[in-house]
Structures are given as structure tokens and as C-alpha cells.
Protein backbone atom coordinates (compact mmCIF):
# COMPACT_ATOMS: atom_id res chain seq x y z
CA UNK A 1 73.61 105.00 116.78
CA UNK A 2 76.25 107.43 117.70
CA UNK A 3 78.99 106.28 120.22
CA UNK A 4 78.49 102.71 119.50
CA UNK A 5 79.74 100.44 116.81
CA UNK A 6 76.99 98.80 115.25
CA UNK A 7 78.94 96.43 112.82
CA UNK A 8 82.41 95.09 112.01
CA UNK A 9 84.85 97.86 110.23
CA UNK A 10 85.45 97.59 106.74
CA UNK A 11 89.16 97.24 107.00
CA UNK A 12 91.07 95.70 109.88
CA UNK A 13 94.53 97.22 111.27
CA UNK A 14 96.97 95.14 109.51
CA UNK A 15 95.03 94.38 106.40
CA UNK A 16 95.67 95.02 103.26
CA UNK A 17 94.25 97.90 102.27
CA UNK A 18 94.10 101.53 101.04
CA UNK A 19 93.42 102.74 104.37
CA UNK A 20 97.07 100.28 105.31
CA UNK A 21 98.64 102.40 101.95
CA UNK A 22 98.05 105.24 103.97
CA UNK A 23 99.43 104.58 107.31
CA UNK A 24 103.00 102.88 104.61
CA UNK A 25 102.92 106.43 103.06
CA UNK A 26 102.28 108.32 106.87
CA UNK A 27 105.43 106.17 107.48
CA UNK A 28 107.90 106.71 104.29
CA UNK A 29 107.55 110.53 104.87
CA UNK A 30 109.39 110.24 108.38
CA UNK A 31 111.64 107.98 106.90
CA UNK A 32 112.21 110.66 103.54
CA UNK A 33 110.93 114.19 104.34
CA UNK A 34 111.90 114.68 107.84
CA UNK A 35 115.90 114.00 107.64
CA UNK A 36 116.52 116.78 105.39
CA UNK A 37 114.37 118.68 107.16
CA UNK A 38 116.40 118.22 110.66
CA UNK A 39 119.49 117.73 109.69
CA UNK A 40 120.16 121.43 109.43
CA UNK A 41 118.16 122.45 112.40
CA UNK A 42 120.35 119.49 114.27
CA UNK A 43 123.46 121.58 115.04
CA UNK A 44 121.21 124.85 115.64
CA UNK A 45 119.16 123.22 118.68
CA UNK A 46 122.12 121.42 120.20
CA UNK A 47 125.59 121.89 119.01
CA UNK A 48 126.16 124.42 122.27
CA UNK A 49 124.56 122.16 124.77
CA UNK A 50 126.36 119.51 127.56
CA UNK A 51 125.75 115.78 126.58
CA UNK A 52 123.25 115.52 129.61
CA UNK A 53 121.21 118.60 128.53
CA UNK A 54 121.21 117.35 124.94
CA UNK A 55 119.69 113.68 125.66
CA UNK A 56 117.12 115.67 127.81
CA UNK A 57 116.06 117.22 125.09
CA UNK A 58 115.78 115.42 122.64
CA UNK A 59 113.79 113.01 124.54
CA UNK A 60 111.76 116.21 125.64
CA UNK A 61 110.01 115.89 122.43
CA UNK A 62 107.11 113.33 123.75
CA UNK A 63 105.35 116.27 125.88
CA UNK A 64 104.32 118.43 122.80
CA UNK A 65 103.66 115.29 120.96
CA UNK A 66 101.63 113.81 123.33
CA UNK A 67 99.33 117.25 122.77
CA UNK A 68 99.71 117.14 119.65
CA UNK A 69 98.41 113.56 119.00
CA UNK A 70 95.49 114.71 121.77
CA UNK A 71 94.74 117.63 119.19
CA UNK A 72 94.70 115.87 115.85
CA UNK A 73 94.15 112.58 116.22
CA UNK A 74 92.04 111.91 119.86
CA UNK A 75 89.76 114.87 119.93
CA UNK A 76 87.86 115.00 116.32
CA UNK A 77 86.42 111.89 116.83
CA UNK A 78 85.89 112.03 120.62
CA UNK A 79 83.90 115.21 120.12
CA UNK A 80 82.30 114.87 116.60
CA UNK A 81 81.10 111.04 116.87
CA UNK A 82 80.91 110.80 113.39
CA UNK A 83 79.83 107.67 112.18
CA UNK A 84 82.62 107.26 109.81
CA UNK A 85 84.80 107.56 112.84
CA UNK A 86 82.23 105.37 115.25
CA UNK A 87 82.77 101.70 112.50
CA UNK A 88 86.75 102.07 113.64
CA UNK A 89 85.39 102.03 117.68
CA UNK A 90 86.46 98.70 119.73
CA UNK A 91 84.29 99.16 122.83
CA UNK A 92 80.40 98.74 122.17
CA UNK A 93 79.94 100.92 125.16
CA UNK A 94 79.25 104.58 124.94
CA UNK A 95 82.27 107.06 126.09
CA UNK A 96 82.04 107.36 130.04
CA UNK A 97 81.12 111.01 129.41
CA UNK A 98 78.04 110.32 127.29
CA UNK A 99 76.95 107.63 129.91
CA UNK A 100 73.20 108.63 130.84
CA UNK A 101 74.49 107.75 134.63
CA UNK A 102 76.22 110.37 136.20
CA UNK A 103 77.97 108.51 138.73
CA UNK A 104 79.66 107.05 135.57
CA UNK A 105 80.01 110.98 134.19
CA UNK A 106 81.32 111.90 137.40
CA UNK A 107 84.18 109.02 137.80
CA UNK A 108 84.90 109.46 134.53
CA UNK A 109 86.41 113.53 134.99
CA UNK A 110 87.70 112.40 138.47
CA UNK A 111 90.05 110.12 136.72
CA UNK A 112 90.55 112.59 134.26
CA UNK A 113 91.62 115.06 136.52
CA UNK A 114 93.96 112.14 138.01
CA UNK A 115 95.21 111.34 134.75
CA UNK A 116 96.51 115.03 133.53
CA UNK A 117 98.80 115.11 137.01
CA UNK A 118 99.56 111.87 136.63
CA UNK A 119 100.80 112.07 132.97
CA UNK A 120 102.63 115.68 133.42
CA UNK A 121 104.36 113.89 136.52
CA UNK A 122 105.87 111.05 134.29
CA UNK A 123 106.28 113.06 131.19
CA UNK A 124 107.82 116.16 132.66
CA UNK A 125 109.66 115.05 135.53
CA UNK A 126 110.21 111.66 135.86
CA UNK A 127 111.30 110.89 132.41
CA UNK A 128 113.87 114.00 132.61
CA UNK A 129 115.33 112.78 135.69
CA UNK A 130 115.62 109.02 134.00
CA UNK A 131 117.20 110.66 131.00
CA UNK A 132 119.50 112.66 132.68
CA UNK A 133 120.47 109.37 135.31
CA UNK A 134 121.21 107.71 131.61
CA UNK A 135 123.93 110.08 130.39
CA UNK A 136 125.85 109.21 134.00
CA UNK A 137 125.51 105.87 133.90
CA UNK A 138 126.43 105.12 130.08
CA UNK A 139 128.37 108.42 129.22
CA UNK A 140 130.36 106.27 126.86
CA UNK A 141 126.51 105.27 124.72
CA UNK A 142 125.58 108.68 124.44
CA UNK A 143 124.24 109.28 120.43
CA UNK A 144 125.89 111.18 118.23
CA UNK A 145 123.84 114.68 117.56
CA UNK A 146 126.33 115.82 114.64
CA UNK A 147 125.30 116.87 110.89
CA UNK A 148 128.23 115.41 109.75
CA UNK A 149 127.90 111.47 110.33
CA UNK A 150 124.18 111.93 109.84
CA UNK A 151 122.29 108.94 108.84
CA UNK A 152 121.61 107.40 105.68
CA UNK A 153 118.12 106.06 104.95
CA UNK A 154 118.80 102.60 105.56
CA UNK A 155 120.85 103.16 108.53
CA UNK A 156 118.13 105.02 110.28
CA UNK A 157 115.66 102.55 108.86
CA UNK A 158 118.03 99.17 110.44
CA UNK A 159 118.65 101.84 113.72
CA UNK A 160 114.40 102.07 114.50
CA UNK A 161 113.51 98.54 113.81
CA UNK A 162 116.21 97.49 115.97
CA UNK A 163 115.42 99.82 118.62
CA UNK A 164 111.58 99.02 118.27
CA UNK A 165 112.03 94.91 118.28
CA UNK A 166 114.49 95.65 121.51
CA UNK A 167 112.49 97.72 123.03
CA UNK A 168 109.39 95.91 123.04
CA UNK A 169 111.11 92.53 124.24
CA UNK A 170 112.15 94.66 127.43
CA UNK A 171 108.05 96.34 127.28
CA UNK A 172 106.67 92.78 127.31
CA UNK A 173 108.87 91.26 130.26
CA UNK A 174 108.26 93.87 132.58
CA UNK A 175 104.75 94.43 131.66
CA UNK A 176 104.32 90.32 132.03
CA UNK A 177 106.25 90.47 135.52
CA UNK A 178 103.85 93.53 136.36
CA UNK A 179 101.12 91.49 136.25
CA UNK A 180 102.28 88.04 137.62
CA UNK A 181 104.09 89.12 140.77
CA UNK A 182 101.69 90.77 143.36
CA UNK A 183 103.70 93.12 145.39
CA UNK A 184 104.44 94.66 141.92
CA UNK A 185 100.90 94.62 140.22
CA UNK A 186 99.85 97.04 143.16
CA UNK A 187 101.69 99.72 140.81
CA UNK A 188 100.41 98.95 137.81
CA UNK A 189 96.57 98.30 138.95
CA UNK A 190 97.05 102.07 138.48
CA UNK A 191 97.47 101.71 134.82
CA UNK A 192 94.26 99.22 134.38
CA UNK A 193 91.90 101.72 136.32
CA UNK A 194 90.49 102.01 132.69
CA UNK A 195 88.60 99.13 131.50
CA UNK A 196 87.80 101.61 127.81
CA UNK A 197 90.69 103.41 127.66
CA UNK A 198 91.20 107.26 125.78
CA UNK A 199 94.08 108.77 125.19
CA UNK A 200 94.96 109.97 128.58
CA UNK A 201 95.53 106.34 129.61
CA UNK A 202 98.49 106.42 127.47
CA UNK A 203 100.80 107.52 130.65
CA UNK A 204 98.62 106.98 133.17
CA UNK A 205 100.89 104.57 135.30
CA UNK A 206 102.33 104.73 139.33
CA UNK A 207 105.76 105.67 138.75
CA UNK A 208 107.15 103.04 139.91
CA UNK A 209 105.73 101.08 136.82
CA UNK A 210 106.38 104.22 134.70
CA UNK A 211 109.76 103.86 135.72
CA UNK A 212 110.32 99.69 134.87
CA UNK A 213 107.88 99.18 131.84
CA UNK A 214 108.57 102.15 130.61
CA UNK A 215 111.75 104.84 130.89
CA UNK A 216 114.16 101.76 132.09
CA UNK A 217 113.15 99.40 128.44
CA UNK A 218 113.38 102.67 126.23
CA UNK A 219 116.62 104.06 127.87
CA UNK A 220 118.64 100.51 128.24
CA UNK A 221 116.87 99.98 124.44
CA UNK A 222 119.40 103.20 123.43
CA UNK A 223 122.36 102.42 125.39
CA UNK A 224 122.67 99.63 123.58
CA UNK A 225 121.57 99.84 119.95
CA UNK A 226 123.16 103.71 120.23
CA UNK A 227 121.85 105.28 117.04
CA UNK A 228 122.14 108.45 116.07
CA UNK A 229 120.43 111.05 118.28
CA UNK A 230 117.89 111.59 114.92
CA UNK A 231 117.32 107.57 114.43
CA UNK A 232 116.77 107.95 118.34
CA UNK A 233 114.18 110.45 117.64
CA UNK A 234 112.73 108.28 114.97
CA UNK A 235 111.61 105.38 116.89
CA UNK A 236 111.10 107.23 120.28
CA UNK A 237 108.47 109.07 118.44
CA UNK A 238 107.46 105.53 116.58
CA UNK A 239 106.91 103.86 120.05
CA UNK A 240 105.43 106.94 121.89
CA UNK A 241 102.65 107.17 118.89
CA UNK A 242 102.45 103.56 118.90
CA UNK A 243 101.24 104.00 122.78
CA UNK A 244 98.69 106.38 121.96
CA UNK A 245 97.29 104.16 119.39
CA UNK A 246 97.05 101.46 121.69
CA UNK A 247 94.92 103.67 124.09
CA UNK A 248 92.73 105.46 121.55
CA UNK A 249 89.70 103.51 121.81
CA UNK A 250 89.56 103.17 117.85
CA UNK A 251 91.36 100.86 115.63
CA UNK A 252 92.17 103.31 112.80
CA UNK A 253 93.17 100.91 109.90
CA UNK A 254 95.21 103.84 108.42
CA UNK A 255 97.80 104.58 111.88
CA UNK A 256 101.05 104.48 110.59
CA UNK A 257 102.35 102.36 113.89
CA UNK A 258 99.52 99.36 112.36
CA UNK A 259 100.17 98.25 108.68
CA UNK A 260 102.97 95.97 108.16
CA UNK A 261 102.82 92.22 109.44
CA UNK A 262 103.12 91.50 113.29
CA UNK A 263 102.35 95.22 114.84
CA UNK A 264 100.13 94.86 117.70
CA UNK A 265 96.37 95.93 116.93
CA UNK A 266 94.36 98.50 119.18
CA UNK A 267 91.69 96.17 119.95
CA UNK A 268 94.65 93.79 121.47
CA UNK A 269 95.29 96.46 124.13
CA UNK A 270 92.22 97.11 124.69
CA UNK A 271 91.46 93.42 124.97
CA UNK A 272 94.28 93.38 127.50
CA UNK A 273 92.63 96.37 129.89
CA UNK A 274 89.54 94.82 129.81
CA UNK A 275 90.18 91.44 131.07
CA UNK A 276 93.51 91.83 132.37
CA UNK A 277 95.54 88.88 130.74
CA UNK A 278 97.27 88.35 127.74
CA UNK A 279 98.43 90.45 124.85
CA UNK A 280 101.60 91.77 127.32
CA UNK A 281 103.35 93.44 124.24
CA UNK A 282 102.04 96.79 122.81
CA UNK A 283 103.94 98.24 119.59
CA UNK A 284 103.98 94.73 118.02
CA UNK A 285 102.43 91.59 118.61
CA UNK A 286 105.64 89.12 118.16
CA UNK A 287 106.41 88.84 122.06
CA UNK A 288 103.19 87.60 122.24
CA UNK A 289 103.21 84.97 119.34
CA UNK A 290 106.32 83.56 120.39
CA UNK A 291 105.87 83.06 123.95
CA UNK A 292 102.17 82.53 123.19
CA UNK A 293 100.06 85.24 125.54
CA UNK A 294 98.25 86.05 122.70
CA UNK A 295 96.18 82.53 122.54
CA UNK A 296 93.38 84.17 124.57
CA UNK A 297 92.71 86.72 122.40
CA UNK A 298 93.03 85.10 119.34
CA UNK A 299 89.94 82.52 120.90
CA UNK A 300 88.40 86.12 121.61
């Protein structure tokens, strides 16, 4: 039937595979096509630009990412329901705009419509402005941005998994403090207004929780590792895609965010939105083992 999953996937996020091949080789291209790519567009796009303006944009890059992920990777199987696509699906439930009940239909684009200003509010303004309140209050950790100490493959390679093991330490605290102290779960009830989430639950979050669980662990994550502005790029992108995936709805055994040992799976997220508890990291699931959130979904 389309819109439901009828039976187990034939490969599992994680798994070895050739679907997990795929996401390795989605992975070694950023890692070996894109740096000689950049590196001489680098000193074009910013070499005449003040340090403040520079960070801005280079974190600026998430907005037209963020459409294109929507483009190529939400919307074919949203609209086409193939059933190729339909055996990766984690909720058994159809998509709220398919639901026969049009009070469902009808809460489903009102949150929609909620989501779009809420996401262009976080993404456009709010992360600019915590960028920008970065560069004054670590002037002295701003990243490099030139050509000429660029990075070497293993240094941008050491650079993102530092930043992305940092990073989601500081994702899982605050997202575990979220939840377990009341005056600051009213803010991110916001976020868990989707019990199947899509892609435009990604960023849906108050800003006040936009601004702890997410600018404040990605900004102090560069201040201190301080790679270079394209390693930056690297792993912002790496955790920003790794977000989407976790809001997708589908556990695509072939994301390049989901192959190697200890990244968090789809259906853990989505296992967290629907019943709340648990599974507090995101990009990987090692917070979890080793302060042991992740026992209820592994009973699940």
C-alpha cells in the first residue's frame, strides 16, 4: 500500500551494505572533490570582506542547503510514494496530508505554514546575529579563510570529526536539559509539535531553544576546535545534513551522515519525537551509549 511500510527494509542505516558503500563514497567526494574545487573560489568570495562579514557567510551556506536538501532529497519521495522509497519509511502512518481526515489535512498545512516562518526566522536572522555576536566575543578564534595554509586531507578529515564528536556532546546536554527542566521544555515543546516529522521539522524550534541546542553548541564547537574556515564548512554542512536526515521520515540506508559505526539512525529521532524520551543525541548515537538514554529504544 502506498504511504505505509508494509515490511522491514532490506538494509538498515549502519549496516553493511552497498546501499552503506554509497553513503562512504557520497562522503569521500566532500572529503576529495570539493577542496580543489574551493580552494580557488576561497580568496574570490572572501579575501575583501571584514572578519565578521566573512564568518556570516560562510555560515550563510545552510539556507540554500536547507532548499536544496528539500529539492533533492525530501520532495521525490514525499510526492512520488514510490514503493521503493515507501520500505525505507519509519512511521506506519500515512503522511498527515494523505490522511482521509481533514482536520488532520488541515493541521497538518497550519503547521506548515508555522514551520516556513519559523525556520526562515532561525536560519536567516537568528543564526546571523549569533554568528556575528561570535566574531566579538572570540575575535582571537576566528578561522583562517586563506588559500595558502589550506588544509590537507587529513587535517580537514581530524578538523570535522573533532568538530562533529564536540559538537554533539554540547547537542545532547542541552537537548537532555531541554527536556528535564520545565521552565525550559516550554521552548522546546515547540520542536516536538511533530509526532512524524518531515523535513520542515528540521528547524522548527522557539528560539530560545534554537539559540541553546543549537547556534550556542555549533558556535562554542568552532571557537574552540578553530579549523579552517573550509574544514568549518565541512562539518557545518555534515551536521546541518545530518539534521535533515534525522527529520526525513525515511531511514535511507545510503545517507552519507549514516554508514560508519555509532551515527545516530533516523528511526532514533523519530523514536525520540514520538514518545518524548531518550535518544537526546542526533548526528551520532555515542552520547547516548555512554550515558545510557538510548536503553529505551534499544528495548523498542
Amino acid at each position: 500500500m502506498k504511504g505505509v511500510r508494509t515490511s522491514s527494509p532490506p538494509a538498515m542505516q549502519g549496516a553493511p551494505s552497498l546501499y552503506a558503500l554509497l553513503g562512504a563514497l557520497q562522503s569521500a567526494l566532500c572529503f576529495f572533490v570539493l577542496p580543489p574545487l574551493c580552494k580557488p573560489l576561497w580568496p574570490v568570495i572572501f579575501s575583501d570582506l571584514s572578519p565578521q562579514i566573512r564568518e556570516v557567510l560562510l555560515w550563510a551556506i545552510t539556507a540554500p542547503y536547507f532548499v536544496m536538501y528539500a529539492l533533492v532529497v525530501a520532495l521525490p519521495p514525499y510526492l512520488l510514494e514510490w514503493d521503493f522509497f515507501e520500505q525505507f519509511k519509519i512511521s506506519k502512518e500515512p503522511w498527515p496530508w494523505k490522511d482521509e481526515r481533514a482536520n488532520v489535512r488541515r493541521e497538518f498545512w497550519t503547521l506548515t505554514y508555522k514551520s516556513i516562518c519559523i525556520d526562515s526566522i532561525n536560519i536567516l536572522v537568528l543564526l546571523p546575529c549569533c554568528v556575528y555576536a561570535k566574531t566579538i566575543a572570540f575575535p582571537r578564534r576566528a578561522p583562517s579563510f586563506s588559500a595558502d595554509d589550506w588544509p590537507t586531507h587529513w587535517e580537514s578529515f581530524s578538523g570535522v570529526v573533532a568538530s562533529i564528536v564536540l559538537h554533539e556532546f554540547g547537542f545532547y546536554w542541552t537537548h537532555r536539559i531541554m527536556h528535564a527542566r520545565p521552565g525550559l521544555y516550554r521552548f522546546h515543546k515547540v520542536h516536538h509539535q511533530y509526532k512524524q516529522n518531515d523535513v520542515l521539522s528540521a528547524q522548527h524550534f522557539h528560539p530560545v531553544d534554537f539559540f541553546f541546542s543549537i547556534a550556542a553548541p555549533a558556535l562554542l564547537t568552532a571557537a574552540v576546535v578553530r579549523p579552517h574556515s573550509f574544514t568549518q564548512a565541512l562539518a557545518g554542512l555534515w551536521i546541518f545534513h545530518a539534521n535533515m536526515d534525522d527529520h526525513l521520515g525515511y531511514a535511507f540506508p545510503w545517507s552519507p551522515v549514516r554508514w560508519f559505526p555509532f551515527s545516530a539512525g533516523t528511526d532514533a529521532h523519530e523514536f525520540h519525537h514520538s514518545v518524548n524520551m531518550g535518544c537526546y543525541g542526533s548526528k551520532l548515537s555515542l552520547w547516548d551509549w555512554v550515558f545510557k538514554t538510548d536503553r529505551v529504544y534499544e528495548q523498542w
